[in-house]
C-alpha atoms as a PDB file:
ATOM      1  CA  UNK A   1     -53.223 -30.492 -24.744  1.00  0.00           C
ATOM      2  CA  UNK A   2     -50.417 -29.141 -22.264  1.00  0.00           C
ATOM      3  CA  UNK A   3     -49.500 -32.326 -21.807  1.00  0.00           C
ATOM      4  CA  UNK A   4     -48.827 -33.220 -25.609  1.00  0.00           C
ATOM      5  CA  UNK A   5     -46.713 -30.136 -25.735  1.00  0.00           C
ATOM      6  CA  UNK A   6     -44.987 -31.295 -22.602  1.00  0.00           C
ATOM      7  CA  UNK A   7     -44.246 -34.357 -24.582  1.00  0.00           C
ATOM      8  CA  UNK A   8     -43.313 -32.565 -28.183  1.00  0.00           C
ATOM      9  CA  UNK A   9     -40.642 -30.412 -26.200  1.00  0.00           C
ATOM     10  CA  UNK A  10     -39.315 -33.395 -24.583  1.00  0.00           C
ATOM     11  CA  UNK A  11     -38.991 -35.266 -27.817  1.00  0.00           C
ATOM     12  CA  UNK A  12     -37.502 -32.487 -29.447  1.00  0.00           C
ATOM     13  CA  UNK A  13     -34.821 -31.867 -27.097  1.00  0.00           C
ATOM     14  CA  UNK A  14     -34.153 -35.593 -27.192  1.00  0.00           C
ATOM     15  CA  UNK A  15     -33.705 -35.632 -30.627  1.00  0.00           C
ATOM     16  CA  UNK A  16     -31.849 -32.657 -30.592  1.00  0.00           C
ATOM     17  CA  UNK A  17     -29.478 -33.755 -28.045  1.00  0.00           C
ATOM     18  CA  UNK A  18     -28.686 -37.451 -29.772  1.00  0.00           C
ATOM     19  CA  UNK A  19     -28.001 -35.404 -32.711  1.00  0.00           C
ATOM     20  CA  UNK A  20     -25.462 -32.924 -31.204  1.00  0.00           C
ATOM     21  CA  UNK A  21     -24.173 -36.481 -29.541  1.00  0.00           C
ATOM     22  CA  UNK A  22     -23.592 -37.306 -33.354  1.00  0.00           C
ATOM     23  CA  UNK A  23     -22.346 -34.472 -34.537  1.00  0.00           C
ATOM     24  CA  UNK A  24     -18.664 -34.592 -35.491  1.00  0.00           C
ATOM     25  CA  UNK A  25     -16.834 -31.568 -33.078  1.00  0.00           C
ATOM     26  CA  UNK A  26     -14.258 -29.192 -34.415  1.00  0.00           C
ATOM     27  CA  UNK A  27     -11.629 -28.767 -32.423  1.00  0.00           C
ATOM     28  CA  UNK A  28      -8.795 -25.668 -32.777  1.00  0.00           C
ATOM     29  CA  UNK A  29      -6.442 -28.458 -34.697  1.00  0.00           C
ATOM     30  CA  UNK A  30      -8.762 -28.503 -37.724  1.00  0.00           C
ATOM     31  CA  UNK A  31      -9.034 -25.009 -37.816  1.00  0.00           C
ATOM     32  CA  UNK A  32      -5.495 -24.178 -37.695  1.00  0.00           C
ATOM     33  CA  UNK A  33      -4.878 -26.924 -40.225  1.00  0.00           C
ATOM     34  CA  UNK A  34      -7.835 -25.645 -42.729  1.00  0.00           C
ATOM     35  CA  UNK A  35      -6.601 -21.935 -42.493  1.00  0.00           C
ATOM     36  CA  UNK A  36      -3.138 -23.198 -43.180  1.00  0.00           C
ATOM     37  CA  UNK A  37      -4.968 -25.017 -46.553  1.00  0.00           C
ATOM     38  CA  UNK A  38      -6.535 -21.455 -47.487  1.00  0.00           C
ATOM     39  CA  UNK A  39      -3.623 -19.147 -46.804  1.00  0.00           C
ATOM     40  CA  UNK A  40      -2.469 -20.933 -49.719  1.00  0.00           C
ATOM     41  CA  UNK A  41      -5.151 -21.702 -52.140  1.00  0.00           C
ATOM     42  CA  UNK A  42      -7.590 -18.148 -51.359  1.00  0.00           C
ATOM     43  CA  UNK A  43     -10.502 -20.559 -50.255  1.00  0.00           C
ATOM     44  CA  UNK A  44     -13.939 -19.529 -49.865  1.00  0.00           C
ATOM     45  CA  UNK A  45     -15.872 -19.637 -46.674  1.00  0.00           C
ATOM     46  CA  UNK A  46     -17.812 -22.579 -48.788  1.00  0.00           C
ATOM     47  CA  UNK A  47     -13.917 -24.251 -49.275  1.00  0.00           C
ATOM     48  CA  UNK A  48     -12.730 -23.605 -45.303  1.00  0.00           C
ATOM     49  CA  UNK A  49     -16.036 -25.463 -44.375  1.00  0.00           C
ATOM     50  CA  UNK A  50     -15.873 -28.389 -46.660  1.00  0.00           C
ATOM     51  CA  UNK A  51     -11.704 -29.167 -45.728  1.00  0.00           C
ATOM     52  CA  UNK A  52     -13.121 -28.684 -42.103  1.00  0.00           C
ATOM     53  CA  UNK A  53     -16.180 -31.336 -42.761  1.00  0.00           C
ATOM     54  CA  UNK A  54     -13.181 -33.187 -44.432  1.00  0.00           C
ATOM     55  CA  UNK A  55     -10.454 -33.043 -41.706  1.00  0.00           C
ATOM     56  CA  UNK A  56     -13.015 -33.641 -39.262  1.00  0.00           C
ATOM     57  CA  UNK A  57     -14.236 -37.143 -40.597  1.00  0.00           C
ATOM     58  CA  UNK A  58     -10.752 -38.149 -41.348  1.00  0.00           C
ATOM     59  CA  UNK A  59      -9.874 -37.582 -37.201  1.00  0.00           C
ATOM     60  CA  UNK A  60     -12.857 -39.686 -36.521  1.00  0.00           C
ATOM     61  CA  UNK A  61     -11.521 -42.857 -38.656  1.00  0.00           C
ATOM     62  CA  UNK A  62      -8.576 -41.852 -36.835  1.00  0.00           C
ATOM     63  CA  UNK A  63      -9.347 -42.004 -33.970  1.00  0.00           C
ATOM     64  CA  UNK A  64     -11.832 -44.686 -34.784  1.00  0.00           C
ATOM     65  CA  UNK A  65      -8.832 -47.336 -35.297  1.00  0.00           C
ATOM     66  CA  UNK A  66      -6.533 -45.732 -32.379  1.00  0.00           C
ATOM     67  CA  UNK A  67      -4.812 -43.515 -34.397  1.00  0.00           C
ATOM     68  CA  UNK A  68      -6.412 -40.030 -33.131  1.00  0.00           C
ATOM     69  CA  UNK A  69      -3.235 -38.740 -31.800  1.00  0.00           C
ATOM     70  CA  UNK A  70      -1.069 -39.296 -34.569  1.00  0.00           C
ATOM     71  CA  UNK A  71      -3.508 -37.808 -36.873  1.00  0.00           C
ATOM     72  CA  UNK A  72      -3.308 -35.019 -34.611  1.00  0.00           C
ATOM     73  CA  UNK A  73       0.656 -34.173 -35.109  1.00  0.00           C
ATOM     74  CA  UNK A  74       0.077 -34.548 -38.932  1.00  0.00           C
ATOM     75  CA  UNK A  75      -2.258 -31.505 -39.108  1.00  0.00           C
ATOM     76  CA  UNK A  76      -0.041 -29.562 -36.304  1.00  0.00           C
ATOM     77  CA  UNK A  77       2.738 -30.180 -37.788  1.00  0.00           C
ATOM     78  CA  UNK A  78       1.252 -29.342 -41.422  1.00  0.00           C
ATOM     79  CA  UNK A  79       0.082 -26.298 -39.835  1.00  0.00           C
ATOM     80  CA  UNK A  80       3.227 -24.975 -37.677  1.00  0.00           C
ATOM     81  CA  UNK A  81       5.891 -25.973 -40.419  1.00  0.00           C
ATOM     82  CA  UNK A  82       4.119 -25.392 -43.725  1.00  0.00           C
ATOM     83  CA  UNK A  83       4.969 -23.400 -46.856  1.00  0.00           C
ATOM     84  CA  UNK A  84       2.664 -23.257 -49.848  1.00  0.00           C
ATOM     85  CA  UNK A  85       3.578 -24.802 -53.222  1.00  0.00           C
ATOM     86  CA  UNK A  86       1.049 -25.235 -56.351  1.00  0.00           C
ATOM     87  CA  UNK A  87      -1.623 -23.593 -54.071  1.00  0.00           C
ATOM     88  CA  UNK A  88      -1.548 -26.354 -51.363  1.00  0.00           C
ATOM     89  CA  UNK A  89       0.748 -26.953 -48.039  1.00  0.00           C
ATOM     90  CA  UNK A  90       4.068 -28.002 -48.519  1.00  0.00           C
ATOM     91  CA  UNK A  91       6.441 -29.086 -45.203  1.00  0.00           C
ATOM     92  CA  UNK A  92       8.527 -30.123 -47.553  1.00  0.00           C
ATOM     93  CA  UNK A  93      10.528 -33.473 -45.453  1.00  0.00           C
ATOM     94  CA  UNK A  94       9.244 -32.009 -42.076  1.00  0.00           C
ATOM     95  CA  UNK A  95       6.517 -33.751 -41.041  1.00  0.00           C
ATOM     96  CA  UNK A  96       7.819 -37.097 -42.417  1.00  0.00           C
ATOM     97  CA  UNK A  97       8.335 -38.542 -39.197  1.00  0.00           C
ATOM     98  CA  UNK A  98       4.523 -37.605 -37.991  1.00  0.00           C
ATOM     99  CA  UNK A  99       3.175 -39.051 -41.597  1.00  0.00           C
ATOM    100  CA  UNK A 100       4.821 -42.178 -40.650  1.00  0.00           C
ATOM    101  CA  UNK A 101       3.753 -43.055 -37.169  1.00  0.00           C
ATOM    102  CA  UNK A 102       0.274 -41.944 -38.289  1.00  0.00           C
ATOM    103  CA  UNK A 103       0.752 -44.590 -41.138  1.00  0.00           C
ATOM    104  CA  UNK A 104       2.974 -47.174 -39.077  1.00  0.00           C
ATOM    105  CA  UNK A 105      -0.230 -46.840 -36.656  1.00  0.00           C
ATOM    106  CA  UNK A 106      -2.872 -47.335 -39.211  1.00  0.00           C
ATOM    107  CA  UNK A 107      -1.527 -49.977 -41.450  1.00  0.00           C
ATOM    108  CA  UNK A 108       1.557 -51.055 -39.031  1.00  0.00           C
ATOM    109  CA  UNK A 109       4.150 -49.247 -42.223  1.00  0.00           C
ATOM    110  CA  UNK A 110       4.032 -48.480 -45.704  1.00  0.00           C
END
């Protein structure tokens, strides 16, 4: 019997560790990015969690195809440059040139 529990915990902290290994991290660049979203629209807690979820799985693609970096100056600059128009971000022409190396790195240009 101990040693079936032995083996339970084991199995559990396996599991439990390939799934934090899975896990899609947060890092302070979301955040500030998804704050920047709700200053302007009055999100939820429900709304900040799903455009984290959201900006999260976009770095991975990102980053996925070499582009993590890139993707990375988009939401800074989003986030450090940003006024709000019709309830979303608006950099107006500011973070052009970010936009288009993340695109020129993705899909080699418009």
């Amino acid at each position: 019997m101990k040693q079936l529990r032995s083996f339970h915990r084991a199995a559990v902290a396996t599991a439990l560790a390939a799934i934090a290994g899975l896990a899609p991290a947060c890092t302070s660049v979301e955040k500030s990015y998804c704050q920047t979203v709700c200053d302007c629209n009055d999100c939820t807690e429900l709304d900040f969690d799903k455009c984290i979820d959201s900006a999260v799985q976009d770095r991975r693609y990102a980053r996925e195809e070499g582009c993590g970096e890139a993707y990375d100056n988009i939401l800074t600059c989003i986030t450090e440059s940003t006024a709000c128009a019709y309830n979303q971000p608006d950099p107006g022409q500011s973070c052009d040139a970010a936009t288009t190396a993340y695109y020129d790195c993705l899909y080699g240009g418009f």
